[in-house]
Protein backbone atom coordinates (compact mmCIF):
# COMPACT_ATOMS: atom_id res chain seq x y z
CA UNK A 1 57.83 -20.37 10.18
CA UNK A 2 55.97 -23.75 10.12
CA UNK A 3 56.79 -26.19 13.17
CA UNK A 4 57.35 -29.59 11.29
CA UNK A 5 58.11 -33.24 12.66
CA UNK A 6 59.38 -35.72 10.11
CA UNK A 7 59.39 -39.92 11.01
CA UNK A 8 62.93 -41.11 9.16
CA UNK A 9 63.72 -44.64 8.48
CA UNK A 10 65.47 -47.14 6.83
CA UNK A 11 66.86 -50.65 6.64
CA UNK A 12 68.61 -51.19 3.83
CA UNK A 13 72.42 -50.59 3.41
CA UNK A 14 74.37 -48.27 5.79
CA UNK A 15 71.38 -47.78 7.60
CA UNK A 16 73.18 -45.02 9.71
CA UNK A 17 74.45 -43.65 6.90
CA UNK A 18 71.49 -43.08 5.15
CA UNK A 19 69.39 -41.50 7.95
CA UNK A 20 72.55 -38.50 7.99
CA UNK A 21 72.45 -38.27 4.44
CA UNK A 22 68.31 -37.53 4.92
CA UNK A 23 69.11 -35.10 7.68
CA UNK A 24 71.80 -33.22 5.35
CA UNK A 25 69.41 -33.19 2.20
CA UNK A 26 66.87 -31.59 4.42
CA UNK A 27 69.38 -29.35 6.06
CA UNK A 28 71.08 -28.15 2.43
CA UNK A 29 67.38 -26.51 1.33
CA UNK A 30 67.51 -22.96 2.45
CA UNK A 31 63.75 -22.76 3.92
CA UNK A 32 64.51 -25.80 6.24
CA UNK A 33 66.63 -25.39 9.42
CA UNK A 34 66.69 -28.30 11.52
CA UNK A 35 65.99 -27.79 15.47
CA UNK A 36 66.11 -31.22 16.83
CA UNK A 37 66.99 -35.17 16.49
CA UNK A 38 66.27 -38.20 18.39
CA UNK A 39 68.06 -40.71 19.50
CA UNK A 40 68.60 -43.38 16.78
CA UNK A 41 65.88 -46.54 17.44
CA UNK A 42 66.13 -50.29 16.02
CA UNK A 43 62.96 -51.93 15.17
CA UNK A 44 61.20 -54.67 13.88
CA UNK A 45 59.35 -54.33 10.63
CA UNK A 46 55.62 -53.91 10.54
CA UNK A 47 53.17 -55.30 8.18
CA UNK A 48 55.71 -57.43 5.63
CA UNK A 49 58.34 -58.60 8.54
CA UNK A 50 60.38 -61.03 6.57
CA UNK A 51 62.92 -58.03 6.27
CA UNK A 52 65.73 -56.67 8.21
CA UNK A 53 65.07 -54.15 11.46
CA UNK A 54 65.05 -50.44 11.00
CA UNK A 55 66.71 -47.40 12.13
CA UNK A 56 63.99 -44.68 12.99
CA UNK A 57 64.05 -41.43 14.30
CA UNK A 58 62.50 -38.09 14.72
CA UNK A 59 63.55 -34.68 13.33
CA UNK A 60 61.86 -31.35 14.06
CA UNK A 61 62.22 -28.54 11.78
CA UNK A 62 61.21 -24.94 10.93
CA UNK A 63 60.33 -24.45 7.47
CA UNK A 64 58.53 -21.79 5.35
CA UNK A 65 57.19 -24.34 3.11
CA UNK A 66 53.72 -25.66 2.84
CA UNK A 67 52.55 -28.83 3.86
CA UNK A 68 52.66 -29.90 0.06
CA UNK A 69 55.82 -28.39 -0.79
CA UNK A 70 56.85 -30.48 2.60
CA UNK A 71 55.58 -33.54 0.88
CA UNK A 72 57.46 -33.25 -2.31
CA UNK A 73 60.75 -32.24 -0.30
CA UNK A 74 60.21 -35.63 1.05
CA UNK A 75 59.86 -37.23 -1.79
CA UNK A 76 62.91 -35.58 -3.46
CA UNK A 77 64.99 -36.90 -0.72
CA UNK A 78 63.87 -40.56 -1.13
CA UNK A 79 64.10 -40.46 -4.52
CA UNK A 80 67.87 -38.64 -4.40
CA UNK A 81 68.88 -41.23 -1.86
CA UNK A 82 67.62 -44.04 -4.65
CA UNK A 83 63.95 -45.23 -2.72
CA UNK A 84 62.16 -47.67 -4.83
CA UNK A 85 58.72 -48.37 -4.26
CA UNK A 86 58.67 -52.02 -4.98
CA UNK A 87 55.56 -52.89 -2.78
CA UNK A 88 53.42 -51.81 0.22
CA UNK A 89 55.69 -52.19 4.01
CA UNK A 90 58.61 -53.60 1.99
CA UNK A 91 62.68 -52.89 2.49
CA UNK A 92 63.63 -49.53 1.86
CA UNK A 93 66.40 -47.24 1.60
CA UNK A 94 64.79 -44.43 3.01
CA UNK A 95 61.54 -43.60 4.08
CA UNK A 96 60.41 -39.74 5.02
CA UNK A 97 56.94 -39.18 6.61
CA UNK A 98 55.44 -35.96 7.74
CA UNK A 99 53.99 -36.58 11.27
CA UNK A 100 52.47 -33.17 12.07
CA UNK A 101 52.53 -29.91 10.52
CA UNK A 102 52.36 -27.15 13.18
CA UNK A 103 48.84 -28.02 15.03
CA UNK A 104 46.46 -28.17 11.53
CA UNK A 105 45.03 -31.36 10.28
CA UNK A 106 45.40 -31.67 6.46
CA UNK A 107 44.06 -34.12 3.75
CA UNK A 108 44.25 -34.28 -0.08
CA UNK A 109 44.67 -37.07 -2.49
CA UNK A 110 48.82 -37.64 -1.40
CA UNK A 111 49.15 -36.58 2.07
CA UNK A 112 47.36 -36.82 5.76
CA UNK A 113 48.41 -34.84 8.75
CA UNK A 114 49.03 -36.07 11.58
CA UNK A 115 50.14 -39.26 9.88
CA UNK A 116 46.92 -41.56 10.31
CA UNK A 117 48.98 -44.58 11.84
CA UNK A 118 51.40 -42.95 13.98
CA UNK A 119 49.34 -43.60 17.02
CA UNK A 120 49.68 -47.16 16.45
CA UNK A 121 53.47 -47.33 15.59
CA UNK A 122 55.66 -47.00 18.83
CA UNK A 123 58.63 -46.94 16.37
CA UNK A 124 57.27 -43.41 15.51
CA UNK A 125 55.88 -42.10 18.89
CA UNK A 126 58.84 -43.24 21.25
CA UNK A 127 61.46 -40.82 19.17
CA UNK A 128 58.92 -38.47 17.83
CA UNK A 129 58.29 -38.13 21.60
CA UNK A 130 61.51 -37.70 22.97
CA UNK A 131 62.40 -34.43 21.00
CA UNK A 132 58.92 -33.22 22.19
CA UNK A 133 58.85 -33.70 26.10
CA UNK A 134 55.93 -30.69 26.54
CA UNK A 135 52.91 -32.26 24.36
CA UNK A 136 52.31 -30.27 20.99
CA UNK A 137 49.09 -30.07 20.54
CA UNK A 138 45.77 -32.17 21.35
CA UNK A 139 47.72 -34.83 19.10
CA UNK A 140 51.21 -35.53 20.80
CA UNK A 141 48.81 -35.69 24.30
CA UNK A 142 47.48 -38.61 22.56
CA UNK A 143 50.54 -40.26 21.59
CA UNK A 144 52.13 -39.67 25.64
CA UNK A 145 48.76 -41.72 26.68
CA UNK A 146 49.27 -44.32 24.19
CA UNK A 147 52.89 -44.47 24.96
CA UNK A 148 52.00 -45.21 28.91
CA UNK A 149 50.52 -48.27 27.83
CA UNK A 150 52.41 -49.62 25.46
CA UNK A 151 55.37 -51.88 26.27
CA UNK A 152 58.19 -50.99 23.48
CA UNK A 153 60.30 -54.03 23.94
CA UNK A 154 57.08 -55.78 22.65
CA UNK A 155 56.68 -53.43 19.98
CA UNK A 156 60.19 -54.19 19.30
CA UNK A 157 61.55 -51.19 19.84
CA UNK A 158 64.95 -50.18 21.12
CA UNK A 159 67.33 -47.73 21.79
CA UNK A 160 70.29 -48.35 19.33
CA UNK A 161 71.95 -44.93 19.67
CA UNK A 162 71.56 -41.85 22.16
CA UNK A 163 72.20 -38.94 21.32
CA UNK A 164 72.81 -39.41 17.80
CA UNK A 165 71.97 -36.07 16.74
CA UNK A 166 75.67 -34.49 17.77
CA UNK A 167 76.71 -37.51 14.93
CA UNK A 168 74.03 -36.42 12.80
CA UNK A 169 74.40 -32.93 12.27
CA UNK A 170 78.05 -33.46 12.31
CA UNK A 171 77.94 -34.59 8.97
CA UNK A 172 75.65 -32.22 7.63
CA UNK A 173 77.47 -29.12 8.93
């Protein structure tokens, strides 16, 4: 089984809402069992920030799909939960992102692993961090140095819900 860690997020709607329904299209796909969720983070938008705040968090799963078939999983879920790519950083309904794929680094055309700007977003390291205290991999060591420097309320980053994943997988069980 493949160790995966998804970034989910979204700020459009019943932002809540939508981050379950994510979690229970991953959780319906047979190959995919969900291990872990964050807590549930608000935060400011990055690059086009004349939008409302996100809700981010981190999910781990197990998975015997391929980092490609990952991708397109992904993708299927935006698309089912009705993501439309209007233009780069804008609003969205959803938003899937494949941090890391077990420890291997992978590029083609349509997808990079580890995700080439999450050591530069603390709205993906603070949660992606907190469901992996023990560092995975050269990578997540990285991202614990990064995150003793940065200050999060600056980053505009905050806890909006602890514990969210009893809520979470409530819905998807």
């Amino acid at each position: 089984m493949n160790d995966v860690y998804l970034s989910i997020g979204t700020n459009m709607g019943d932002r809540f809402e939508n981050l379950q329904h994510a979690v229970t299209f991953l959780k319906g796909k047979e190959e995919i069992e969900v291990v872990h969720i964050s807590s549930v983070y608000e935060t400011a938008a990055v690059g086009y920030t004349d939008q409302a705040h996100f809700l981010n968090i981190a999910v781990h799963i197990k998975t015997s799909y391929s980092s490609s078939e990952m991708l397109k999983i992904c993708q299927w879920v935006e698309s089912e939960l009705g993501r439309v790519r209007e233009f780069r950083w804008g609003p969205r309904i959803i938003d899937l992102d494949i941090l890391l794929y077990n420890h291997e680094n992978v590029e083609t055309e349509s997808l990079i692993v580890p995700h080439p700007r999450m050591y530069e977003r603390a709205f993906v390291l603070v949660p992606l961090i907190e469901i992996t205290p023990a560092p995975v991999g050269q990578q997540l060591q990285r991202a614990h140095d990064i995150m003793q420097r940065m200050n999060c309320e600056e980053e505009g980053v905050t806890l909006w819900r602890a514990s969210a994943e009893p809520k979470i997988m409530q819905s998807v069980n």
